[in-house]
Protein backbone atom coordinates (compact mmCIF):
# COMPACT_ATOMS: atom_id res chain seq x y z
CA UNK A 1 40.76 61.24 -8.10
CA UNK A 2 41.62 60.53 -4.33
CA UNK A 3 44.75 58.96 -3.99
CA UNK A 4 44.19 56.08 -1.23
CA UNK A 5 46.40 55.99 1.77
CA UNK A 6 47.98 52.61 3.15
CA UNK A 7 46.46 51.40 6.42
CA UNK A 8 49.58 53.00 8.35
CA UNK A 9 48.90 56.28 6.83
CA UNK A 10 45.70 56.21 7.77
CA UNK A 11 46.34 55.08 11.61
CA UNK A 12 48.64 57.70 11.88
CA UNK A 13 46.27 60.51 10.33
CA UNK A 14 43.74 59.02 13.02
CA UNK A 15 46.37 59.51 15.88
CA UNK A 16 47.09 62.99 14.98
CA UNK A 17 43.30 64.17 14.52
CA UNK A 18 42.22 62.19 17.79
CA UNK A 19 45.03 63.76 20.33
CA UNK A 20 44.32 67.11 18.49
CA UNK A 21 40.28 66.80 19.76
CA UNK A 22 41.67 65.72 23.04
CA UNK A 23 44.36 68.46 23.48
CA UNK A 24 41.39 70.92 22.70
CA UNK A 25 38.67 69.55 25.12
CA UNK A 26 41.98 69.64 28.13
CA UNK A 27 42.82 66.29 28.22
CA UNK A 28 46.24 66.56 29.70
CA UNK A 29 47.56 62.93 27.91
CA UNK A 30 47.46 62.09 24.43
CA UNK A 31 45.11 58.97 23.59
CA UNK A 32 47.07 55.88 23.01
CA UNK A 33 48.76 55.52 19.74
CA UNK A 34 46.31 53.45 17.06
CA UNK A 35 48.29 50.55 14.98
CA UNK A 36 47.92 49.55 11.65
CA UNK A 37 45.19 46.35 10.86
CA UNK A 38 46.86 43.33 11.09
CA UNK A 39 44.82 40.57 9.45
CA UNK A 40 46.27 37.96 11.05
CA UNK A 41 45.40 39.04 15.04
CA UNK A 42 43.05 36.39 16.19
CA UNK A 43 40.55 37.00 18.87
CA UNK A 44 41.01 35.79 22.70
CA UNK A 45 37.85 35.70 25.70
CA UNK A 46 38.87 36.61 28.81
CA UNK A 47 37.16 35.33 31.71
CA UNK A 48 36.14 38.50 34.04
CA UNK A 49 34.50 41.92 33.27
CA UNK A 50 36.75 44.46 33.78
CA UNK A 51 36.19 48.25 33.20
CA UNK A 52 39.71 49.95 31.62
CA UNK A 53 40.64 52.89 33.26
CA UNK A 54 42.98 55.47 32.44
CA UNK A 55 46.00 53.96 34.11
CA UNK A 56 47.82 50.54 33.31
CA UNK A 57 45.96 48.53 34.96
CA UNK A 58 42.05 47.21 34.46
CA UNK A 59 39.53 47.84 37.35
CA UNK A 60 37.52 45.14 38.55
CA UNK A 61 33.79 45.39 38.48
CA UNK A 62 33.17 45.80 42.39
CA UNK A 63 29.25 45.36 44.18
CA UNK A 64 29.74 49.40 44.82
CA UNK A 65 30.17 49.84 41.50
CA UNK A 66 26.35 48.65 40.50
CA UNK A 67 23.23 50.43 40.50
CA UNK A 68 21.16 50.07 43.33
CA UNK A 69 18.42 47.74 42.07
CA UNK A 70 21.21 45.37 40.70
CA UNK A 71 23.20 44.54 43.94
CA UNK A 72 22.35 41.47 45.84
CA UNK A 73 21.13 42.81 49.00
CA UNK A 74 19.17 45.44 47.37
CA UNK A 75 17.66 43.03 45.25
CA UNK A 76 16.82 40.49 47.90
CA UNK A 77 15.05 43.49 49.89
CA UNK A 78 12.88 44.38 46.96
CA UNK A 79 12.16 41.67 45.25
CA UNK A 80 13.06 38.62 47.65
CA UNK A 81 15.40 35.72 47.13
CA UNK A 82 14.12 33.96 43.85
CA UNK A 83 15.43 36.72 42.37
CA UNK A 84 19.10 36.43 42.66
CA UNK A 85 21.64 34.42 41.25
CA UNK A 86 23.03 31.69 43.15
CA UNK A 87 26.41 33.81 42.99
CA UNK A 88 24.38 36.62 44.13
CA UNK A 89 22.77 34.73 47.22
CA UNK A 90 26.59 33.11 48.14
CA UNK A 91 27.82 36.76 47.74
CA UNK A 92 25.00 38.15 50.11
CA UNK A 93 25.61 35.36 52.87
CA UNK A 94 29.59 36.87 52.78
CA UNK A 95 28.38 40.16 53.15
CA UNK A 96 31.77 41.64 52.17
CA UNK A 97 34.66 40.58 50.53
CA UNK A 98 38.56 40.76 51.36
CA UNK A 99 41.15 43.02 50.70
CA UNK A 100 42.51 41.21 47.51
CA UNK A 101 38.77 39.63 46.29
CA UNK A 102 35.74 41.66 45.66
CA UNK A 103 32.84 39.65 46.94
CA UNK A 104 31.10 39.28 43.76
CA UNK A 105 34.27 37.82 42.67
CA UNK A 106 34.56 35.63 45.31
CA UNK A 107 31.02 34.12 44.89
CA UNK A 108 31.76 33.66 41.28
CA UNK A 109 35.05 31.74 42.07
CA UNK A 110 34.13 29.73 44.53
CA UNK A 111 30.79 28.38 42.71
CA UNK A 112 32.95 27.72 39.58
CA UNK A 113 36.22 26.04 41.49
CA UNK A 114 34.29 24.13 44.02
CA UNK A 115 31.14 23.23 42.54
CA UNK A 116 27.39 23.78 43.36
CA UNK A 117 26.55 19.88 45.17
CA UNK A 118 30.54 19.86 46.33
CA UNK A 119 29.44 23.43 48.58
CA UNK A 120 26.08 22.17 49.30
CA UNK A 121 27.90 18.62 50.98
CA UNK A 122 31.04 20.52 52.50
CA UNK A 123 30.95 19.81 55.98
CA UNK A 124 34.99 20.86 56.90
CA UNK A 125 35.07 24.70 57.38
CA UNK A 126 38.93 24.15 57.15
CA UNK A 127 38.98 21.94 54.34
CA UNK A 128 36.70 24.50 52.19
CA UNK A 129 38.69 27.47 53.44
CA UNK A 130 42.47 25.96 52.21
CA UNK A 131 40.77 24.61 49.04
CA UNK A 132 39.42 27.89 47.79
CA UNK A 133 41.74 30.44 49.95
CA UNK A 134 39.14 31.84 51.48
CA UNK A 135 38.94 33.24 55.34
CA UNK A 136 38.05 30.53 58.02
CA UNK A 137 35.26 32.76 58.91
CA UNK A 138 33.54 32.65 55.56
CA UNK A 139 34.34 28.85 55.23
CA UNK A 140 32.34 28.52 58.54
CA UNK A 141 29.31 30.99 57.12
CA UNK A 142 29.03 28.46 54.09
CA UNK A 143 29.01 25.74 55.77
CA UNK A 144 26.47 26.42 58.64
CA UNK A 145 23.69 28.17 56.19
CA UNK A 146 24.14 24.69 54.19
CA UNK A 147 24.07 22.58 56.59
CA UNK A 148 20.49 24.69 58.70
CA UNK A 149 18.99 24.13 54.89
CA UNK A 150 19.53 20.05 55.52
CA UNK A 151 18.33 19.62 58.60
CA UNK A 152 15.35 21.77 58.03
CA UNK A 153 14.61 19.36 54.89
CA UNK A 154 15.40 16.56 56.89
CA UNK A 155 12.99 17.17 59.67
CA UNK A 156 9.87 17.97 57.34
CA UNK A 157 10.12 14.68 55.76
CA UNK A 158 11.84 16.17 52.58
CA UNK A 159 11.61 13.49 49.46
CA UNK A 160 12.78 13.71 46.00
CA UNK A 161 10.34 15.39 43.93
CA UNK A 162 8.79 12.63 41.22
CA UNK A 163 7.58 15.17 37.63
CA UNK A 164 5.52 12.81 34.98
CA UNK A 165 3.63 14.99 33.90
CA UNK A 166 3.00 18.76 32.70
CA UNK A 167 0.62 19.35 35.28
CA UNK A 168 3.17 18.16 38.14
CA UNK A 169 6.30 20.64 36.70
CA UNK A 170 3.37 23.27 36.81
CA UNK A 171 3.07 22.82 40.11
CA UNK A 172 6.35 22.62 41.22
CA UNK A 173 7.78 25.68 39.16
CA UNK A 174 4.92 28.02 39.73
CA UNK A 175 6.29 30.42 41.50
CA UNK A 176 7.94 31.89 38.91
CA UNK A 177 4.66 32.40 37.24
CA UNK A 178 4.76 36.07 39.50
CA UNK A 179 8.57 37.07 38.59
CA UNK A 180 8.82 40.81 37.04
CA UNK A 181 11.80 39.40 34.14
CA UNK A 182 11.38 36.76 32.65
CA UNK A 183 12.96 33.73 33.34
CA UNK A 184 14.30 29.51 32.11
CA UNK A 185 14.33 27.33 34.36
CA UNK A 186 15.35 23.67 34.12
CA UNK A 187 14.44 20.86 35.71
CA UNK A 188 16.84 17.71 35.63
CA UNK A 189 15.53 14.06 36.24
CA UNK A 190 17.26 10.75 37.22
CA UNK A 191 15.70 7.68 35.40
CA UNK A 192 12.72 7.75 38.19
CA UNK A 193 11.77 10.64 37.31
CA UNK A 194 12.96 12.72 39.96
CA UNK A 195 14.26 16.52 40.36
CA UNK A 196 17.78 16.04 41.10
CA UNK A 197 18.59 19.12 40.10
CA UNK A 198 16.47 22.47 39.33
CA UNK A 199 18.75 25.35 37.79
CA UNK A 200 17.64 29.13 36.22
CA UNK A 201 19.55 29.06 32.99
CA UNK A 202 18.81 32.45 31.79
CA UNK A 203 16.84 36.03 32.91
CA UNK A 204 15.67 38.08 30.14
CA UNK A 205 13.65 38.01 26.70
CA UNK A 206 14.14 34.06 25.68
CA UNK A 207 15.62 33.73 21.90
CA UNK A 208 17.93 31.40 20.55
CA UNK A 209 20.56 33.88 20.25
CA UNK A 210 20.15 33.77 24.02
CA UNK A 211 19.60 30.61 25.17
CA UNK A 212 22.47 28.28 24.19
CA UNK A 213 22.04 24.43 24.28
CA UNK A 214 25.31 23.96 26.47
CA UNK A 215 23.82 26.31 28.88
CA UNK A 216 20.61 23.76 29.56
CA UNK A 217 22.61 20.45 28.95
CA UNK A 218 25.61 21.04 30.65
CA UNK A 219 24.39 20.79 34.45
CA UNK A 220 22.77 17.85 33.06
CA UNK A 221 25.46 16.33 32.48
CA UNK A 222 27.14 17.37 35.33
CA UNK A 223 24.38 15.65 37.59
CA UNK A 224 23.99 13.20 35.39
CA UNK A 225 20.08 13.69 34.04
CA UNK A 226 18.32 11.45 31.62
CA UNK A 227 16.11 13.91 31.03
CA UNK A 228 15.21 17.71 30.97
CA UNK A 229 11.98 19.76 31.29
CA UNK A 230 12.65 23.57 30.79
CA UNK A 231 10.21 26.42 31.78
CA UNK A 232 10.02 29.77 31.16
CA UNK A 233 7.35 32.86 32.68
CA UNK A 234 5.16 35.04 30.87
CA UNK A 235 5.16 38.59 32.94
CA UNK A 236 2.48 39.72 30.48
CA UNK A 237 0.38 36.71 31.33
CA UNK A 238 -0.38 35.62 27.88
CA UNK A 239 0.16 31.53 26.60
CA UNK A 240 0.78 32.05 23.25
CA UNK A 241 4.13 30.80 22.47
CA UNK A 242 6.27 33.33 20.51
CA UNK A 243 8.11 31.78 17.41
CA UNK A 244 10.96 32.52 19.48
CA UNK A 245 9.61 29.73 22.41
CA UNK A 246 9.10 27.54 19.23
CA UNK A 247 13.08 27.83 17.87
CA UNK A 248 14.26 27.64 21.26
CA UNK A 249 12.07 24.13 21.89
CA UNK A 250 13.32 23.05 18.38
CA UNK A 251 16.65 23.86 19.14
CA UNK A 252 17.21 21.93 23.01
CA UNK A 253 15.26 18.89 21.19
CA UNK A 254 17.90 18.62 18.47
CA UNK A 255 20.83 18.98 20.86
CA UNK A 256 18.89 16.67 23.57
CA UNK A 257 18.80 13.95 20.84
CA UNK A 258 22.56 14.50 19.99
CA UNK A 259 23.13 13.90 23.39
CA UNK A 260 21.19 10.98 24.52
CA UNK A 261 19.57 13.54 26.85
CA UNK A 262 15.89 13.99 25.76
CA UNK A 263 13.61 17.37 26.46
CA UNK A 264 10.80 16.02 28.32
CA UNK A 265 8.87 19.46 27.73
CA UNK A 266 8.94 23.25 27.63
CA UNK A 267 6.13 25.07 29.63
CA UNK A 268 5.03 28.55 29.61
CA UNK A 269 3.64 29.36 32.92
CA UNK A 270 1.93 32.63 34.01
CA UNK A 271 -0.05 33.10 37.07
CA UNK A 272 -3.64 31.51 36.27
CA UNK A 273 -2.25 28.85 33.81
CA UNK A 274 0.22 26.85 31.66
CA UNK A 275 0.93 26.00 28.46
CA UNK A 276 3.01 22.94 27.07
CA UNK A 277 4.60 23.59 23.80
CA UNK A 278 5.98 19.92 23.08
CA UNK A 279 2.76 18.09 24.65
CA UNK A 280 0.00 20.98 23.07
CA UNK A 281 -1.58 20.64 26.63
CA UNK A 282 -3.16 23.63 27.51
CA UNK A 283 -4.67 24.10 31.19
């Protein structure tokens, strides 16, 4: 019988047989030494992607650093702006970032520290620019594209969009009956039943592994919604909900209820029709 070794034994047998493979393909350093298991390491998240590099220090993703197809500009050229992020859109506005902040990270930051409807209302270049650390200039590019958006609403007439039914949250989310990935959207309403705030929770295949209840109830909070619809696209065209559309419904219900926030509906739209999955209407 095989004797077995103790787990710091077998780390070190590991060490040797790893920098030996390395030594032999001409790696010039040996790979850093492995440790025993320790049982009682917990786990910590960190809040950025980072790629490790060779040296000490971690390298932050940067826009150059993407594929084509995947950075902002290149996706707003192909496939126009519904498309991108809302980090992605801020980060194509900048155009570049500084010397100390990538640009992606700068969208990201200033979204998260300052808020979506505290941007949107900023009015003081200066005010934004020492409250984030950001370049007057940029302050100045965020607040002029905001403030052309509200005085283009303004002088159409703009009023708050009123959804009651599955017909009217058809209409007004559409458009994303013709995106290539699918995508939720969510739709949150004051007590009048009015859009106060329209968000794309997630892009890609929708299961409940995916899709997490805090994702879909927390702007709702935040803007203070008595209600949610959610929607999501079929690129393939078809109606049929998946049982995947019917665990994800089930799921936002329960957690609605828990929070005195109810799901008004979940629609799968393609480009000819819709389909409500709480309601059963089918048009």
């Amino acid at each position: 019988m095989h004797s077995l070794k103790s787990p710091a034994i077998a780390a070190s047998s590991v060490n040797s047989q790893v920098n030996l493979q390395r030594e032999y393909l001409g790696y010039s350093k040996p790979m850093a030494t492995l440790t025993a298991p320790n049982p009682r390491r917990t786990y910590r998240f960190h809040d950025s992607d980072v790629v490790m590099t060779d040296g000490d220090f971690p390298y932050v993703i940067r826009v150059r650093d993407l594929a084509e197809d995947d950075k902002p500009r290149e996706k707003l050229l192909k496939h126009g702006p519904k498309d991108l992020s809302i980090a992605e859109l801020v980060a194509t506005l900048l155009s570049v970032g500084t010397k100390k902040e990538e640009v992606m990270t700068m969208a990201h930051r200033i979204l998260k520290e300052y808020g979506e409807r505290a941007l949107i209302n900023e009015t003081d270049p200066a005010a934004l620019a020492e409250a984030l650390d950001i370049p007057i200039v940029k302050a100045c590019q965020l607040v002029a594209s905001f403030e052309l958006g509200r005085r283009f609403y303004e002088n159409r007439g703009g009023k708050p969009v009123e959804v009651r039914t599955a017909l009217q949250a058809y209409c007004h989310l559409q458009g994303m009956a013709f995106l290539q990935k699918e995508q939720l959207r969510a739709l949150y309403l004051n007590s009048r039943y009015q859009v106060i705030h329209e968000e794309t929770v997630s892009v890609g295949s929708l299961t409940a592994n995916i899709v997490h209840p805090r994702e879909v109830f927390q702007p709702a909070i935040e803007y203070g919604a008595v209600a949610v619809i959610v929607a999501h696209n079929h690129p393939s065209g078809s109606l049929e909900p998946t049982q995947a559309d019917r665990d994800v419904t089930l799921q936002l219900g329960a957690s609605g209820a828990l929070l005195g926030i109810e799901l008004l509906d979940h629609l799968i739209i393609t480009g000819e029709s819709y389909v409500s999955i709480i309601g059963g209407v089918h048009e």
